[in-house]
C-alpha atoms as a PDB file:
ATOM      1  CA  UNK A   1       0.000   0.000   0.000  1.00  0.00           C
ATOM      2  CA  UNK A   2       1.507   3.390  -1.267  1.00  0.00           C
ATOM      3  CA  UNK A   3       1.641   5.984   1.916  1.00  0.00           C
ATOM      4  CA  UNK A   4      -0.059   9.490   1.483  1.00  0.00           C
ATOM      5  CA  UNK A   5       3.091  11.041   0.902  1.00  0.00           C
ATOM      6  CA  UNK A   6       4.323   9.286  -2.060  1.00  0.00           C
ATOM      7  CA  UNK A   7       0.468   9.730  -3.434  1.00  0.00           C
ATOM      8  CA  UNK A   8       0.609  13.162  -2.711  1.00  0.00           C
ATOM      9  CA  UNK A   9       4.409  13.777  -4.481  1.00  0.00           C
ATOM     10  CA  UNK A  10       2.622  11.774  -7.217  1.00  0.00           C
ATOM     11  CA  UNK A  11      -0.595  14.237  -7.807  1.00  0.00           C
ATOM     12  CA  UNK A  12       1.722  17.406  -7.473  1.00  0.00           C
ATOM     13  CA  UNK A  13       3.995  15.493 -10.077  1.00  0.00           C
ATOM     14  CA  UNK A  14       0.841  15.115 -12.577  1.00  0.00           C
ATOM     15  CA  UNK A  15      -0.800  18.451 -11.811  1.00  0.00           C
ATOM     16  CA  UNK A  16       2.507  20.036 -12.986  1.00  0.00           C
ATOM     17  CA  UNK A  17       2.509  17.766 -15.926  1.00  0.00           C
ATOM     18  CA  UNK A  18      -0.314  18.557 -16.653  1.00  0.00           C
ATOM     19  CA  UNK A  19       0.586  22.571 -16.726  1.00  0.00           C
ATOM     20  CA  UNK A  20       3.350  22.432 -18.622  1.00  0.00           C
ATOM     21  CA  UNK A  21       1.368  21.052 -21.263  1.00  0.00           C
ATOM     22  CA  UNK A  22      -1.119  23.487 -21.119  1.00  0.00           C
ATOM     23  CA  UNK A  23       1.681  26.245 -20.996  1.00  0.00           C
ATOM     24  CA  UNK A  24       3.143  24.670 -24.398  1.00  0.00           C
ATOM     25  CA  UNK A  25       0.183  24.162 -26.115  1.00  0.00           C
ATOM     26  CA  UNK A  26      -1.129  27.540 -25.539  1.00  0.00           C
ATOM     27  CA  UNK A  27       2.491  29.013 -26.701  1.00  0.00           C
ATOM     28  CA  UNK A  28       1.922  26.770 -30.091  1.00  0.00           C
ATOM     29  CA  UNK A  29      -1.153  28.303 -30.718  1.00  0.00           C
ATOM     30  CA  UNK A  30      -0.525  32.279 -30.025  1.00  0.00           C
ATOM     31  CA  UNK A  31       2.811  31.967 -32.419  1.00  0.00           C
ATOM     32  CA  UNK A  32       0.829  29.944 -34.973  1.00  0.00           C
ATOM     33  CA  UNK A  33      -1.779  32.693 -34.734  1.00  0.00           C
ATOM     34  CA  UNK A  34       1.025  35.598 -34.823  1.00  0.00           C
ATOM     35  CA  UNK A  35       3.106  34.759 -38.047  1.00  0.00           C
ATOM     36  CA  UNK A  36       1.699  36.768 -40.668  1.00  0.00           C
ATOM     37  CA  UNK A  37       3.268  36.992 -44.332  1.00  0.00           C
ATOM     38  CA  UNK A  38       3.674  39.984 -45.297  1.00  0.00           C
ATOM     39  CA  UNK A  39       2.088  41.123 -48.977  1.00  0.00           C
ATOM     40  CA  UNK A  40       3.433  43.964 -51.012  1.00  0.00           C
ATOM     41  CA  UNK A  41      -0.045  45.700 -51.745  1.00  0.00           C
ATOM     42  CA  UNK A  42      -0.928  49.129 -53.753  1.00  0.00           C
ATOM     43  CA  UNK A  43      -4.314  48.852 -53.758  1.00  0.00           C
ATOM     44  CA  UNK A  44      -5.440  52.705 -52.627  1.00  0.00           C
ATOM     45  CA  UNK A  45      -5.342  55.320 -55.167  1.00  0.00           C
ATOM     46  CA  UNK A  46      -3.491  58.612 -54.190  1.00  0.00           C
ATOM     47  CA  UNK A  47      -6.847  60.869 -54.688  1.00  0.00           C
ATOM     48  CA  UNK A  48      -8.558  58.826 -51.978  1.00  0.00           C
ATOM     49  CA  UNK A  49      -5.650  58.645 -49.132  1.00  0.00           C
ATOM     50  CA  UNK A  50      -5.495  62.730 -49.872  1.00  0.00           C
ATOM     51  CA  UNK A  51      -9.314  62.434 -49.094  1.00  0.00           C
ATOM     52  CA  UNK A  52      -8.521  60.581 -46.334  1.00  0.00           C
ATOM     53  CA  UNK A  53      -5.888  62.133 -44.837  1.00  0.00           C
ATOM     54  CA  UNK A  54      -7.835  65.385 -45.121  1.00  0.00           C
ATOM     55  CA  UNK A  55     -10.796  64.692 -43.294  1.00  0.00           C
ATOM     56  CA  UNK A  56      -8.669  62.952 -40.903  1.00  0.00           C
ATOM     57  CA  UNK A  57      -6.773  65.700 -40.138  1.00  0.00           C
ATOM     58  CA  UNK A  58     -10.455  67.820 -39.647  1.00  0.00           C
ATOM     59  CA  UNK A  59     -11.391  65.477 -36.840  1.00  0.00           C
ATOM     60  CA  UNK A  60      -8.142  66.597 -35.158  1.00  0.00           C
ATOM     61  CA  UNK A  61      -8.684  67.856 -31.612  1.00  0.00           C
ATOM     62  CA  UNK A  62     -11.883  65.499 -31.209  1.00  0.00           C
ATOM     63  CA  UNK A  63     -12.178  64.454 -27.555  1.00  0.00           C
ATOM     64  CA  UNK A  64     -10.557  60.372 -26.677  1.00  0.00           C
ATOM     65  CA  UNK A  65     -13.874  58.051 -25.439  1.00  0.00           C
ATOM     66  CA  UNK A  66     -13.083  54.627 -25.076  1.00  0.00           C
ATOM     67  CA  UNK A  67     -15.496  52.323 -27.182  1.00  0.00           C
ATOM     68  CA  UNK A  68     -16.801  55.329 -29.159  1.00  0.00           C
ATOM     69  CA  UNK A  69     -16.393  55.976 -32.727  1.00  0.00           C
ATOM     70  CA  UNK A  70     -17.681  59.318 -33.998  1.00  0.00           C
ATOM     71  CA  UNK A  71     -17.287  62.763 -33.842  1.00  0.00           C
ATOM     72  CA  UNK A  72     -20.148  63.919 -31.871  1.00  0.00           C
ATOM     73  CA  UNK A  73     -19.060  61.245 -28.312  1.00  0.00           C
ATOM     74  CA  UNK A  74     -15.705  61.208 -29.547  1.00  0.00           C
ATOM     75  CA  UNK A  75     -12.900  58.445 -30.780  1.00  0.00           C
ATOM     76  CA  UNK A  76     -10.932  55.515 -28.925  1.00  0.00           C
ATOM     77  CA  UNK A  77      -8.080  54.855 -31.229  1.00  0.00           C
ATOM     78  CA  UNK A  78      -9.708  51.796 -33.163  1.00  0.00           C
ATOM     79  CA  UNK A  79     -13.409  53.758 -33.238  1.00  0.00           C
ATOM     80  CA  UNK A  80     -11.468  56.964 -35.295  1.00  0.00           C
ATOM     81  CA  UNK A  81      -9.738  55.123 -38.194  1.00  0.00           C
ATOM     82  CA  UNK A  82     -12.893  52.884 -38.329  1.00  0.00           C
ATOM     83  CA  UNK A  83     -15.072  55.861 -38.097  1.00  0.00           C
ATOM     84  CA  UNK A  84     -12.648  57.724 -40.842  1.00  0.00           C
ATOM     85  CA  UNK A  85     -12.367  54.882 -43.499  1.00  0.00           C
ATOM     86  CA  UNK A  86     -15.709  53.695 -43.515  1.00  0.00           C
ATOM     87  CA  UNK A  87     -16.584  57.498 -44.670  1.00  0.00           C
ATOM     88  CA  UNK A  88     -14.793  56.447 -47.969  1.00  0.00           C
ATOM     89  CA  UNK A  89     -17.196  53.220 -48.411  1.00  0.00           C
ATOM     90  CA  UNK A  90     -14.133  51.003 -46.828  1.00  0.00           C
ATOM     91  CA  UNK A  91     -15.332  47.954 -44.170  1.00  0.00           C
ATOM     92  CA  UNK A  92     -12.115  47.439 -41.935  1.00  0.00           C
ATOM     93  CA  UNK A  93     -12.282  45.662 -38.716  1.00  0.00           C
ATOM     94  CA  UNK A  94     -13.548  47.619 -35.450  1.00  0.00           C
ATOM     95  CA  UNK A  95     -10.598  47.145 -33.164  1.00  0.00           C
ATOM     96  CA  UNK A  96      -6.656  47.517 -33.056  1.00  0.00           C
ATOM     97  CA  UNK A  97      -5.750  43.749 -32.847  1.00  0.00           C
ATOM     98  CA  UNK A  98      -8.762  42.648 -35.635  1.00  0.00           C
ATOM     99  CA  UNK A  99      -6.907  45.024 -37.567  1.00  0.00           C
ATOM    100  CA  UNK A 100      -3.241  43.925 -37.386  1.00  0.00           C
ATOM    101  CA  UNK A 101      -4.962  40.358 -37.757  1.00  0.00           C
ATOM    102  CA  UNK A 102      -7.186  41.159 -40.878  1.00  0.00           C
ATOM    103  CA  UNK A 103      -5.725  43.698 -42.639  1.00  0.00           C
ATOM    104  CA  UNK A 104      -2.695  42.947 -44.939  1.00  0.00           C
ATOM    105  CA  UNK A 105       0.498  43.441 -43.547  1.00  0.00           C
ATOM    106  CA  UNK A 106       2.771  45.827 -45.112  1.00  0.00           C
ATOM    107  CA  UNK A 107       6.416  46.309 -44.942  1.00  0.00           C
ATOM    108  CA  UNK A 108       7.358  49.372 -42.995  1.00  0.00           C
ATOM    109  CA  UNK A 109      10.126  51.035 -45.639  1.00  0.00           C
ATOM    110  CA  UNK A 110       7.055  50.802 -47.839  1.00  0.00           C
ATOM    111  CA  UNK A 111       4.636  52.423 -45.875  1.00  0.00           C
ATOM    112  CA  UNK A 112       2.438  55.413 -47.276  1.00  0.00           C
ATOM    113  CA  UNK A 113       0.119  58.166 -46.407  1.00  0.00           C
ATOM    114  CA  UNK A 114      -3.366  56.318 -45.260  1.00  0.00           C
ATOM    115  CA  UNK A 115      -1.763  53.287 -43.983  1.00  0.00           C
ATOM    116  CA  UNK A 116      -2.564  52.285 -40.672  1.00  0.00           C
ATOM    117  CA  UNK A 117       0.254  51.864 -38.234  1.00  0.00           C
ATOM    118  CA  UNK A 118      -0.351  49.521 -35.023  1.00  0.00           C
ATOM    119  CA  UNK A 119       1.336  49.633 -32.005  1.00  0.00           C
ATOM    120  CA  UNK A 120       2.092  47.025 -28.765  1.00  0.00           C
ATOM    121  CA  UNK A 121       0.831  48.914 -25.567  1.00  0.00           C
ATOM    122  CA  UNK A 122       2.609  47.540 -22.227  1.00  0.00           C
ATOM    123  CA  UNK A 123       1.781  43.534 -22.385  1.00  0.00           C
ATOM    124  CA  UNK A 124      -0.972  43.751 -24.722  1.00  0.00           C
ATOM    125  CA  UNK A 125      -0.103  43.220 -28.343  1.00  0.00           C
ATOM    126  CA  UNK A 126      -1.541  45.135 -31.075  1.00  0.00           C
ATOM    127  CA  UNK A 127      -3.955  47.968 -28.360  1.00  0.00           C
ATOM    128  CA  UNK A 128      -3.212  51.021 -30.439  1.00  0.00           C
ATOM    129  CA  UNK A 129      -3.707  51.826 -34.335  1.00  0.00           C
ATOM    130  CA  UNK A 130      -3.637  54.936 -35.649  1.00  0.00           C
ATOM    131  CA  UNK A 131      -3.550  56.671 -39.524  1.00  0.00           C
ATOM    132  CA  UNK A 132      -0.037  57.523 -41.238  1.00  0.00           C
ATOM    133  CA  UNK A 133      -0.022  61.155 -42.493  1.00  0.00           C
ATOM    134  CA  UNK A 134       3.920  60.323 -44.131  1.00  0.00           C
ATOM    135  CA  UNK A 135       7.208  61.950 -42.912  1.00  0.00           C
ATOM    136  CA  UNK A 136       6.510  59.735 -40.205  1.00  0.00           C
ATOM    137  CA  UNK A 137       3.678  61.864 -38.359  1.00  0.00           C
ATOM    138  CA  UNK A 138       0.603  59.701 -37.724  1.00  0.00           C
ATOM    139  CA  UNK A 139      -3.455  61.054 -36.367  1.00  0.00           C
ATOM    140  CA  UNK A 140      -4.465  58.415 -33.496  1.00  0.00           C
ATOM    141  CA  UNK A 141      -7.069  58.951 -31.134  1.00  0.00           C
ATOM    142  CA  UNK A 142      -4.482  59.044 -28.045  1.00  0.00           C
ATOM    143  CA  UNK A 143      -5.881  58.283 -24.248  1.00  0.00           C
ATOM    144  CA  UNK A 144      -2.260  59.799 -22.589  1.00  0.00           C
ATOM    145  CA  UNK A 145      -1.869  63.688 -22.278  1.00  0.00           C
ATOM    146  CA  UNK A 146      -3.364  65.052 -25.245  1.00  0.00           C
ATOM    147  CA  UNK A 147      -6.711  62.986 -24.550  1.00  0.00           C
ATOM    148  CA  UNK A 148      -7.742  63.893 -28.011  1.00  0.00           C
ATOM    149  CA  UNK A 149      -7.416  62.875 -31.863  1.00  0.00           C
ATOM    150  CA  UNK A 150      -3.806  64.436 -32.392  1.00  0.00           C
ATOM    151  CA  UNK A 151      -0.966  63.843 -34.640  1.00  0.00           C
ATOM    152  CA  UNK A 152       2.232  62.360 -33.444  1.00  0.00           C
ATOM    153  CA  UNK A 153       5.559  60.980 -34.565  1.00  0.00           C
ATOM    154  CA  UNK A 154       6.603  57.563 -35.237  1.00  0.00           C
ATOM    155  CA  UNK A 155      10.150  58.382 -34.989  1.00  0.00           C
ATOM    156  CA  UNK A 156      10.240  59.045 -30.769  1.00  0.00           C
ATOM    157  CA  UNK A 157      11.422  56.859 -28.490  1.00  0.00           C
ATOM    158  CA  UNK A 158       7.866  56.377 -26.905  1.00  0.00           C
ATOM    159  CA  UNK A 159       6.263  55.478 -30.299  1.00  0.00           C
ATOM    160  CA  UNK A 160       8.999  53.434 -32.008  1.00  0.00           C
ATOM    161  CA  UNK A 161       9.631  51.691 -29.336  1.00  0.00           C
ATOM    162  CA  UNK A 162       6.253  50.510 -29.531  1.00  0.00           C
ATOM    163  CA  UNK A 163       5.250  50.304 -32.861  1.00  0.00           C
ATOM    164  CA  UNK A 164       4.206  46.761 -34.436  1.00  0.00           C
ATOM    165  CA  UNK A 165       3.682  47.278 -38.134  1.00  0.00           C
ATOM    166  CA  UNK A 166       1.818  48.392 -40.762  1.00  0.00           C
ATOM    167  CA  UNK A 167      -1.431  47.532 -41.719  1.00  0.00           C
ATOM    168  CA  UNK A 168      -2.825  48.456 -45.520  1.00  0.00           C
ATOM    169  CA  UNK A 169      -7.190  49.153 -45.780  1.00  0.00           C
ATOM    170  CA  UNK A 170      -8.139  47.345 -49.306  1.00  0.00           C
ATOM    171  CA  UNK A 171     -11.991  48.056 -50.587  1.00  0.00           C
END
């Protein structure tokens, strides 16, 4: 007859077993999930991202409202780009991560005006997206100081150090 301890050594044995499997198989899934290829795309005429870009820039100053996407309650991050391309008849996903996820991936020397650019906030990859203006300014919806829509640039420690990619809207 086996004594409690050995049973007990046993069941801690198994129950970390049975973690580290779980622990592996979730790590297999979230890099399966991550790898992306990337796609050189030029589908976006240069008349529409001026469009684009334009009314974009209008909405600057708009208050930040998490979960809201329009100019009367205001823009989270996800809600103005949304908000912004779907006034040029384009259906892109409704939040940051959908949209690194959905949207082909561009390469970022290849980058242009209207692309969306997304961003890894703290631990959580792909919580920020905002619009590409070129010279490496972008208009985001931002939640820190400016609490507003407001252009920024890529090329700060703050937002480089973050940034994730480039995402290109396709009709």
């Amino acid at each position: 007859m086996k004594s409690t301890h050995t049973i007990n050594s046993n069941m801690r044995f198994y129950h970390f077993a049975v973690q580290g499997l779980a622990a592996l198989l979730v790590i297999f899934i979230l890099s399966s999930c991550a790898s992306k290829p990337t796609t050189k795309i030029t589908s976006r005429s240069d008349d529409v991202s001026e469009e684009i870009l334009s009314y974009a820039l209008s909405l600057k100053g708009t208050p930040y409202r998490w979960g809201k996407s329009s100019p009367d309650e205001g823009f989270d991050c996800s809600g103005f780009v949304w908000h912004v391309y779907r006034q040029y008849g384009y259906s892109i996903p409704r939040t940051a991560a959908q949209i690194a996820y959905q949207l082909p991936e561009v390469e970022t020397q290849d980058r242009r005006p209207g692309d969306l650019l997304v961003f890894n906030l703290g631990d959580k990859p792909f919580a920020h997206v905002g619009l590409y203006l070129g010279n490496d300014s972008f208009i985001h919806a931002s939640s820190g100081k400016a609490a507003s829509v407001t252009v920024s640039n890529l090329d700060t420690p703050y937002w480089w150090g973050r940034f994730a990619g480039v995402r290109r809207p396709l009709r």
